[in-house]
PDB file of N, CA and C in Angstrom:
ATOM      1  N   UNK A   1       9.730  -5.561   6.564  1.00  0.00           N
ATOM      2  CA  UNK A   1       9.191  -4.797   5.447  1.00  0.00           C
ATOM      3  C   UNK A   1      10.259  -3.890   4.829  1.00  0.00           C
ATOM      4  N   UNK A   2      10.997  -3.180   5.347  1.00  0.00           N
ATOM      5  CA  UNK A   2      12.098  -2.497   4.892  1.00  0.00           C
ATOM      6  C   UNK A   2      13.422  -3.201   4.291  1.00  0.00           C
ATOM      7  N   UNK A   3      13.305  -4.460   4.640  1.00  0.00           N
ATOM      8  CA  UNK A   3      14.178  -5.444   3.774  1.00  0.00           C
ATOM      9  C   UNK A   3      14.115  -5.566   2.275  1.00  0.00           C
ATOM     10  N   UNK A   4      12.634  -5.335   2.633  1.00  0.00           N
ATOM     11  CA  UNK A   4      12.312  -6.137   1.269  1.00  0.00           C
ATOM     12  C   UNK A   4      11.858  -4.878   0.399  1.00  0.00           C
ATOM     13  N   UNK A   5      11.509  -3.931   0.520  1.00  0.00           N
ATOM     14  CA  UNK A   5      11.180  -2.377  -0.091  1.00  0.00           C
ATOM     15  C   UNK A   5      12.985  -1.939  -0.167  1.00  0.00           C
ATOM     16  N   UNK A   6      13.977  -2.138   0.261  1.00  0.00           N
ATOM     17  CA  UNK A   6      15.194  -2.171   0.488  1.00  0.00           C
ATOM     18  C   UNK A   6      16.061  -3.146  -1.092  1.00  0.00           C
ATOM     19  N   UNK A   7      15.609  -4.038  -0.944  1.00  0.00           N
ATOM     20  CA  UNK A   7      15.738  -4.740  -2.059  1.00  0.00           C
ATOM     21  C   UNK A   7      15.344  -4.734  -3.246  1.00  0.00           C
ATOM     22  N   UNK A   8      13.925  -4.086  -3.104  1.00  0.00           N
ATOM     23  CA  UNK A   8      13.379  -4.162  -4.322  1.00  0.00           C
ATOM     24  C   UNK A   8      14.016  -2.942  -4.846  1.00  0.00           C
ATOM     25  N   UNK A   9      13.614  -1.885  -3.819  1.00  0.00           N
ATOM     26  CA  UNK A   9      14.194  -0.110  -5.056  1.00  0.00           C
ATOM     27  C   UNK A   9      15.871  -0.456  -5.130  1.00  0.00           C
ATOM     28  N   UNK A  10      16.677  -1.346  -4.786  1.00  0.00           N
ATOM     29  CA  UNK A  10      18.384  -1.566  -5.135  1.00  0.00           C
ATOM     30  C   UNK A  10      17.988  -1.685  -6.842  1.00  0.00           C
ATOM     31  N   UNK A  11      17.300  -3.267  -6.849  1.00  0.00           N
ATOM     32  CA  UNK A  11      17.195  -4.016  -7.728  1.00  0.00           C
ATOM     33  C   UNK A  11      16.463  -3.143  -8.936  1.00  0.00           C
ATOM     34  N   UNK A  12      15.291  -2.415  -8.553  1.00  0.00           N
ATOM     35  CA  UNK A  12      15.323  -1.337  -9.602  1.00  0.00           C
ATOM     36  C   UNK A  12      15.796  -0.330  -9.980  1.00  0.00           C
ATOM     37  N   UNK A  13      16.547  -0.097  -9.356  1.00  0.00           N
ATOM     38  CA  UNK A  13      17.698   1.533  -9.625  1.00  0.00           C
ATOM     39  C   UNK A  13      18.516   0.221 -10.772  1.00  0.00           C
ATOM     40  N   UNK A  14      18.866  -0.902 -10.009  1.00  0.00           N
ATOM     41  CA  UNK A  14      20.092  -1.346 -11.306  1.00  0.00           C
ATOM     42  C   UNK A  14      19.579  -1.913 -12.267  1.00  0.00           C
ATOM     43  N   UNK A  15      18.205  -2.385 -12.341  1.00  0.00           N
ATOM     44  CA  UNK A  15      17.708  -3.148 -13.523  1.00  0.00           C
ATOM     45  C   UNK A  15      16.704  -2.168 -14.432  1.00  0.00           C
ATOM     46  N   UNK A  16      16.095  -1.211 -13.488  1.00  0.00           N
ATOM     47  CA  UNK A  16      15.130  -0.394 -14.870  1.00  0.00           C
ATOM     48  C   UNK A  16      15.967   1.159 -14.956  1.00  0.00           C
ATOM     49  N   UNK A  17      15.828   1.348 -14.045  1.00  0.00           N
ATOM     50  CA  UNK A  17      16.398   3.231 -13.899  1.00  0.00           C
ATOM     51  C   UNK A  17      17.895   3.215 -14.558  1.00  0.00           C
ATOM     52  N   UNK A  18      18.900   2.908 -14.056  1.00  0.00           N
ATOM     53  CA  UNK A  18      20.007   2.986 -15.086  1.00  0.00           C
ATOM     54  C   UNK A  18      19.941   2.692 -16.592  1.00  0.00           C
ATOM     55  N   UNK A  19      19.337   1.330 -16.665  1.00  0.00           N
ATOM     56  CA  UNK A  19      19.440   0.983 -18.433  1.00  0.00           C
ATOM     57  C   UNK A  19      18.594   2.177 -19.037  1.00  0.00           C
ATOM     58  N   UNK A  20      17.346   2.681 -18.439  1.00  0.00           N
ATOM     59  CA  UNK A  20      16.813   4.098 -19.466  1.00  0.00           C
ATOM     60  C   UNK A  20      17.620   5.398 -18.726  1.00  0.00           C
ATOM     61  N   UNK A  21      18.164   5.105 -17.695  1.00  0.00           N
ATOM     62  CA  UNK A  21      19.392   6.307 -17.943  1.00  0.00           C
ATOM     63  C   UNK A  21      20.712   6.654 -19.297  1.00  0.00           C
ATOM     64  N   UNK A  22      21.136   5.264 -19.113  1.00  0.00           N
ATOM     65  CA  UNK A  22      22.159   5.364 -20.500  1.00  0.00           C
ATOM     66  C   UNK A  22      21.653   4.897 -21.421  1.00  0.00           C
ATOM     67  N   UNK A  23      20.556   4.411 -21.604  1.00  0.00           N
ATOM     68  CA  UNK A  23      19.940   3.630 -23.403  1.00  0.00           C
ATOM     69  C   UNK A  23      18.876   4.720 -23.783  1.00  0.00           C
ATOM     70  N   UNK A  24      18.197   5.324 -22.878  1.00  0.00           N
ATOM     71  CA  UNK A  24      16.859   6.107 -23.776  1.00  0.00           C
ATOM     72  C   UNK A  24      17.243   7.311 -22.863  1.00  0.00           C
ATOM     73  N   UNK A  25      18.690   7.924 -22.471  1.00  0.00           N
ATOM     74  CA  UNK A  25      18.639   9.191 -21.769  1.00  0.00           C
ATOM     75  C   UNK A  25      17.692   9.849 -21.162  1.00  0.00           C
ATOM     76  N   UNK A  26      17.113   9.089 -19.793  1.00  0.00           N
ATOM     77  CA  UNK A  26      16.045   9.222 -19.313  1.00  0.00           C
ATOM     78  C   UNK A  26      16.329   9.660 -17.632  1.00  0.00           C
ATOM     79  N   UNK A  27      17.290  10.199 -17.333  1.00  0.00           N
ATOM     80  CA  UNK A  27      18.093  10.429 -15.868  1.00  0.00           C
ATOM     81  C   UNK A  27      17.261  10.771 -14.779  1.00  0.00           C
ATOM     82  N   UNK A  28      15.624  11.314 -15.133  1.00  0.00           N
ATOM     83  CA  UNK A  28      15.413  11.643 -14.133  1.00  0.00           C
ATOM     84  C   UNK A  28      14.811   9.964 -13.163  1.00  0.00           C
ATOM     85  N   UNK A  29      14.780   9.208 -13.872  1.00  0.00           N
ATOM     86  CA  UNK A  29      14.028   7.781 -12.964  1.00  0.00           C
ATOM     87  C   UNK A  29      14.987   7.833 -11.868  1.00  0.00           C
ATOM     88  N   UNK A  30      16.506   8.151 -12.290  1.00  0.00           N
ATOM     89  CA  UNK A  30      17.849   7.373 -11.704  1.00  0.00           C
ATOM     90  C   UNK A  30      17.798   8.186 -10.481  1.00  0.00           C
ATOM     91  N   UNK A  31      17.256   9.766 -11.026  1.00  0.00           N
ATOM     92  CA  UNK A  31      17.312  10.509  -9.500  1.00  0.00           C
ATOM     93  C   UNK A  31      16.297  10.450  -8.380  1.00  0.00           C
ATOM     94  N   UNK A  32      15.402  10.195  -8.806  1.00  0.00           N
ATOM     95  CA  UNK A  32      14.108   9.789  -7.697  1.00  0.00           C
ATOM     96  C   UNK A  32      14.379   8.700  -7.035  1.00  0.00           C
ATOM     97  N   UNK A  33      14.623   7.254  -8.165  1.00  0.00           N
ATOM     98  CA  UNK A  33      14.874   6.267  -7.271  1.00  0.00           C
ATOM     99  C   UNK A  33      16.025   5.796  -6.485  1.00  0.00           C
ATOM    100  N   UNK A  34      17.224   6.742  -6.937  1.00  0.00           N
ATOM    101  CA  UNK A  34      18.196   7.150  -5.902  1.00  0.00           C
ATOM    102  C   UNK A  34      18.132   7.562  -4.274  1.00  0.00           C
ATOM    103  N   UNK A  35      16.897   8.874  -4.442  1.00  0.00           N
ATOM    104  CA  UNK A  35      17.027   9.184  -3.494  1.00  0.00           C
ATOM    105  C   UNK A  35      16.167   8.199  -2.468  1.00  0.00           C
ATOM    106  N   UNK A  36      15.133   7.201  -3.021  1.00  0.00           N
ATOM    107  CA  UNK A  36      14.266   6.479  -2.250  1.00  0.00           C
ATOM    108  C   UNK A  36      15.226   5.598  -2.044  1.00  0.00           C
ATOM    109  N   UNK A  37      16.098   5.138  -2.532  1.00  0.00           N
ATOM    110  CA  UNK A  37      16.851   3.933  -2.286  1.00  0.00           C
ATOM    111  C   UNK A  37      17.930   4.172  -1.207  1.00  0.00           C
ATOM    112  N   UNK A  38      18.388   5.709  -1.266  1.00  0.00           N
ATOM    113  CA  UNK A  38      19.194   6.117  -0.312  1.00  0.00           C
ATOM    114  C   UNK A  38      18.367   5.897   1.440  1.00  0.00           C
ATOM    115  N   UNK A  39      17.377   6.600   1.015  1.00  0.00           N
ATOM    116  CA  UNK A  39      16.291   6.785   2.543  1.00  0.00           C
ATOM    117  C   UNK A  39      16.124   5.435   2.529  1.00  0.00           C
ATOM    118  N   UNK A  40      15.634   3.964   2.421  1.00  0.00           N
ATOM    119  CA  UNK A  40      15.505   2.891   2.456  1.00  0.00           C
ATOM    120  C   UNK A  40      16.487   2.345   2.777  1.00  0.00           C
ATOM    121  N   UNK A  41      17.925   2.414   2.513  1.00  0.00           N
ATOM    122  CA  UNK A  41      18.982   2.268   3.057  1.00  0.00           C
ATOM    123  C   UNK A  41      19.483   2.189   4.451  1.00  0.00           C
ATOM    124  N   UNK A  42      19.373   3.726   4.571  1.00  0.00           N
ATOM    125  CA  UNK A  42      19.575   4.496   5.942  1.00  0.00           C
ATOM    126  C   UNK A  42      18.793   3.699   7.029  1.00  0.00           C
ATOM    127  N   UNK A  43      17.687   3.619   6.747  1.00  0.00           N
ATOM    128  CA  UNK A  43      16.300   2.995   7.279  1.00  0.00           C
ATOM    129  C   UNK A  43      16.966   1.259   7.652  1.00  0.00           C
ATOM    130  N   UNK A  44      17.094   0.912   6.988  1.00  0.00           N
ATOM    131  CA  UNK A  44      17.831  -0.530   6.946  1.00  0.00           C
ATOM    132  C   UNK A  44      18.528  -0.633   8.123  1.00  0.00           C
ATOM    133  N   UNK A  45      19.366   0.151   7.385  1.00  0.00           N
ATOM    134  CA  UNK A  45      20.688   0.256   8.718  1.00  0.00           C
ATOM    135  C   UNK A  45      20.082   0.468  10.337  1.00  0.00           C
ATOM    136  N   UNK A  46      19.364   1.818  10.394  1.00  0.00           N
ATOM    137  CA  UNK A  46      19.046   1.974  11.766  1.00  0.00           C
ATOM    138  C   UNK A  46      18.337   1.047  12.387  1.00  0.00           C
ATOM    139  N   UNK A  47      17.328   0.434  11.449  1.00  0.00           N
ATOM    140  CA  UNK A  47      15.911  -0.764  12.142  1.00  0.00           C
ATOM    141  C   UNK A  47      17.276  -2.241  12.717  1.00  0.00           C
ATOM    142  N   UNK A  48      18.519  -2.310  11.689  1.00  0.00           N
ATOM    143  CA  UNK A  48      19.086  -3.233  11.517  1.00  0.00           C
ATOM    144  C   UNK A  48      19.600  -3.145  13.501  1.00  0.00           C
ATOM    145  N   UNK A  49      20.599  -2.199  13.421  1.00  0.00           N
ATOM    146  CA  UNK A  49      21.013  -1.837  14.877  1.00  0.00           C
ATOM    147  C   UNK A  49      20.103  -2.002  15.981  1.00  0.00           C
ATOM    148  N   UNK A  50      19.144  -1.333  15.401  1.00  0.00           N
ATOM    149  CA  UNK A  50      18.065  -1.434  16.779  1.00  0.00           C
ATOM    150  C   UNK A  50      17.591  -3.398  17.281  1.00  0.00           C
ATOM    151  N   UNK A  51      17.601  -3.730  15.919  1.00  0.00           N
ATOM    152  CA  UNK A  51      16.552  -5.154  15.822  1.00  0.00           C
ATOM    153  C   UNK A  51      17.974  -5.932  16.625  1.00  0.00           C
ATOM    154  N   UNK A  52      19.366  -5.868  16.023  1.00  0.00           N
ATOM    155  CA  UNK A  52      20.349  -6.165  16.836  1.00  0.00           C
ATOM    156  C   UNK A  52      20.462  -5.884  18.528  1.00  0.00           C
ATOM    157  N   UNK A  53      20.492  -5.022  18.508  1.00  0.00           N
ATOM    158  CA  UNK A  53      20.276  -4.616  20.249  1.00  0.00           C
ATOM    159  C   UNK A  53      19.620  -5.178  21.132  1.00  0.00           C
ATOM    160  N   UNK A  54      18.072  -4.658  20.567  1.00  0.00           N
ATOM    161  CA  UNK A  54      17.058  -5.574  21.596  1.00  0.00           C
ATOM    162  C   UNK A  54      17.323  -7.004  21.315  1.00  0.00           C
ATOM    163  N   UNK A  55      17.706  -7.860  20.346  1.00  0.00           N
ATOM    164  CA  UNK A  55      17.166  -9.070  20.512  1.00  0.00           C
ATOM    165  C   UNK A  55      18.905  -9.511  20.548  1.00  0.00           C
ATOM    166  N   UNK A  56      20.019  -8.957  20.815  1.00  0.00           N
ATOM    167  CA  UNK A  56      21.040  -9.391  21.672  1.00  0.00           C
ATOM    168  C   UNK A  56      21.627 -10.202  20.484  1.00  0.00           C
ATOM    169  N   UNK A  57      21.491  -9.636  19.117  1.00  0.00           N
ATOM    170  CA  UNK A  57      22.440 -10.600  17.983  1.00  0.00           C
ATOM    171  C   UNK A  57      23.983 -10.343  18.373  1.00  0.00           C
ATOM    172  N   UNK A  58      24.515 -11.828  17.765  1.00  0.00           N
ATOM    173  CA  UNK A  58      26.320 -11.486  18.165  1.00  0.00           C
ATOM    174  C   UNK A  58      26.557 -10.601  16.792  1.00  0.00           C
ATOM    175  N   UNK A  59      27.714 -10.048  17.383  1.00  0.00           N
ATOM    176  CA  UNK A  59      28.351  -9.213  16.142  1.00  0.00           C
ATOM    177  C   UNK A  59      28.533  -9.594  14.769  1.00  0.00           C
ATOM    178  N   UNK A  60      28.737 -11.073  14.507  1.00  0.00           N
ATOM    179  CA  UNK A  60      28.626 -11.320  13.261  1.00  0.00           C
ATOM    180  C   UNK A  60      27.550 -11.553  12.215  1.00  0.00           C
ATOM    181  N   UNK A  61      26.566 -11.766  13.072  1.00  0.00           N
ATOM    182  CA  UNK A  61      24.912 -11.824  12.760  1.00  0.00           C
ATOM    183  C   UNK A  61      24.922  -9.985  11.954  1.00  0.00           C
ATOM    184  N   UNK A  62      25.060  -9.551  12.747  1.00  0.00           N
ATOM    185  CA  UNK A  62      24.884  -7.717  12.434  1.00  0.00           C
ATOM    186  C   UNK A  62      25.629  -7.547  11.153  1.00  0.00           C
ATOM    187  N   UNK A  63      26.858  -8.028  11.424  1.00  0.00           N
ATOM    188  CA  UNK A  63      27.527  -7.667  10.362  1.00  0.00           C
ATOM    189  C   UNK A  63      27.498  -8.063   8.967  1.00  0.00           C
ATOM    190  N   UNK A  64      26.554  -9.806   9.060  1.00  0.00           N
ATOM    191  CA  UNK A  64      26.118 -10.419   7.899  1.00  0.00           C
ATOM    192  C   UNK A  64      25.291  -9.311   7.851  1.00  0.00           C
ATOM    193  N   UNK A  65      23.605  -9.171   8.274  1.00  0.00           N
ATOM    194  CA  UNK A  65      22.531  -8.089   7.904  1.00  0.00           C
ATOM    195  C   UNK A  65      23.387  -7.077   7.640  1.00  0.00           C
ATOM    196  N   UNK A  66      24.253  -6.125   7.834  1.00  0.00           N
ATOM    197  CA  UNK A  66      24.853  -4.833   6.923  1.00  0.00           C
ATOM    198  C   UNK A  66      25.460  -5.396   5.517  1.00  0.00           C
ATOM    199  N   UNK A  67      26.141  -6.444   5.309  1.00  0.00           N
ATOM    200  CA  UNK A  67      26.642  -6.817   4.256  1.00  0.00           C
ATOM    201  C   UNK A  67      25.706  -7.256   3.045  1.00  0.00           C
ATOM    202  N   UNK A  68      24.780  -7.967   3.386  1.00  0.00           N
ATOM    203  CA  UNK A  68      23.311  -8.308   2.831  1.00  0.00           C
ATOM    204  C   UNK A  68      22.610  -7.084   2.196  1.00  0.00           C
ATOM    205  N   UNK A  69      22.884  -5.781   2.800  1.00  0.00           N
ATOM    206  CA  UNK A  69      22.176  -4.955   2.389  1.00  0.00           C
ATOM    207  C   UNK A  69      22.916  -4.129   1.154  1.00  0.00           C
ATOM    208  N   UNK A  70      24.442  -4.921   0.936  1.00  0.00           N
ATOM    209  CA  UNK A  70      25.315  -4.196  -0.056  1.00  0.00           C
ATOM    210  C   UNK A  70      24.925  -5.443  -1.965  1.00  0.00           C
ATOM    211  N   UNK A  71      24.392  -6.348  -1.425  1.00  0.00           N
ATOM    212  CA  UNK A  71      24.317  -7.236  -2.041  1.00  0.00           C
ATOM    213  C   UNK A  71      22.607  -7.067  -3.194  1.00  0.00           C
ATOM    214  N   UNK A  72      22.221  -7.316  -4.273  1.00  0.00           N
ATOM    215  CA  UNK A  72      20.929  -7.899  -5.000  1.00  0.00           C
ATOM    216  C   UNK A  72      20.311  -8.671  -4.012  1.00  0.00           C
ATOM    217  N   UNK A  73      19.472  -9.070  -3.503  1.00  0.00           N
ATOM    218  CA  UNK A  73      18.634  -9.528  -3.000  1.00  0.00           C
ATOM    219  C   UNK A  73      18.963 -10.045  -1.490  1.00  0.00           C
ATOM    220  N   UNK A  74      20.162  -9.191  -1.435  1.00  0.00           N
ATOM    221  CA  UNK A  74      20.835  -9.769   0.041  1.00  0.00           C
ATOM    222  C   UNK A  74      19.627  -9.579   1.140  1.00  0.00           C
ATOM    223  N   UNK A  75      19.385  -8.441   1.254  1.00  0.00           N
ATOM    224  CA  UNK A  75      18.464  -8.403   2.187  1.00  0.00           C
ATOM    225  C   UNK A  75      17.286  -9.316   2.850  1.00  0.00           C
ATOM    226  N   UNK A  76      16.781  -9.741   1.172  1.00  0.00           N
ATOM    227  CA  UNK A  76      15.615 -10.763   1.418  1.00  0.00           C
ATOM    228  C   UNK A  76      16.492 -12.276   1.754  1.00  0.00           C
ATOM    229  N   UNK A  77      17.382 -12.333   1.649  1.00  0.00           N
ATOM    230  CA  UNK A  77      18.114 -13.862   1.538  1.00  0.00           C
ATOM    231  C   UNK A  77      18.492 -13.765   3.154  1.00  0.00           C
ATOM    232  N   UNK A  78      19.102 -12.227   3.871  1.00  0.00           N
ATOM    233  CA  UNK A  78      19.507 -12.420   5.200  1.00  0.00           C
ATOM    234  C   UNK A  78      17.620 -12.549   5.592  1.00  0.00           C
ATOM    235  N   UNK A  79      16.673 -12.020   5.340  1.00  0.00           N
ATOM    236  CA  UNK A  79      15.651 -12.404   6.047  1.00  0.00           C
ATOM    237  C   UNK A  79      14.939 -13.422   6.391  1.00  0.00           C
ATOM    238  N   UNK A  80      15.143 -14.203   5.697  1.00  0.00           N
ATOM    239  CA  UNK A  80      14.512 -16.129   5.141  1.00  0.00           C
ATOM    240  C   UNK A  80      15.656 -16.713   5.917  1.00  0.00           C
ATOM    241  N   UNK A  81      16.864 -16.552   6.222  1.00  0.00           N
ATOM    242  CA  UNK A  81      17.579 -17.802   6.518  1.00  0.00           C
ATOM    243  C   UNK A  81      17.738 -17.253   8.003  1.00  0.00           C
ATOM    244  N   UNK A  82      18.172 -15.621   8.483  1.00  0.00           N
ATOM    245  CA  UNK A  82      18.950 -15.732   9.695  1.00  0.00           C
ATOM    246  C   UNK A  82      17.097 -15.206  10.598  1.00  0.00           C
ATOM    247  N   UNK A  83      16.357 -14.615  10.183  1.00  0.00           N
ATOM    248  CA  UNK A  83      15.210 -14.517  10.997  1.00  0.00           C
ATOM    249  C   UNK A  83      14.203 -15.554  10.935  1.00  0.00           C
TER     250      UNK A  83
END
């Protein structure tokens, strides 16, 4: 679930909140959904480590899921193929 709430607020910070940041000077969307996107992030990361740990992923598995999470829809794409 945090993959994908992870993905979605990326994908809207860059597809709705910025364009009415610089086209209809509208900054405050950019700061709310900043900060949800930041906490969703964070969140990512820690569930990511933990879900690594217990279930004994090799290091490169981990390191795809952190990279996925730098990516548009990475998240949901590491969830469908490597889980």
């Amino acid at each position: 679930m945090i993959s994908y709430a992870e993905a979605f607020s990326f994908l809207f910070l860059l597809l709705v909140a910025m364009p009415m940041k610089y086209f209809m000077d509208m900054p405050a969307l950019v700061k709310y959904t900043g900060w949800a996107h930041g906490i969703l992030f964070v969140l990512y990361v820690i569930y990511l480590i933990m879900v690594a740990s217990d279930e004994k992923w090799p290091i490169k598995k981990t390191i795809i899921g952190f990279i996925a999470s730098l990516l548009p829809f990475g998240p949901i794409v590491f969830h469908k193929k490597y889980l």
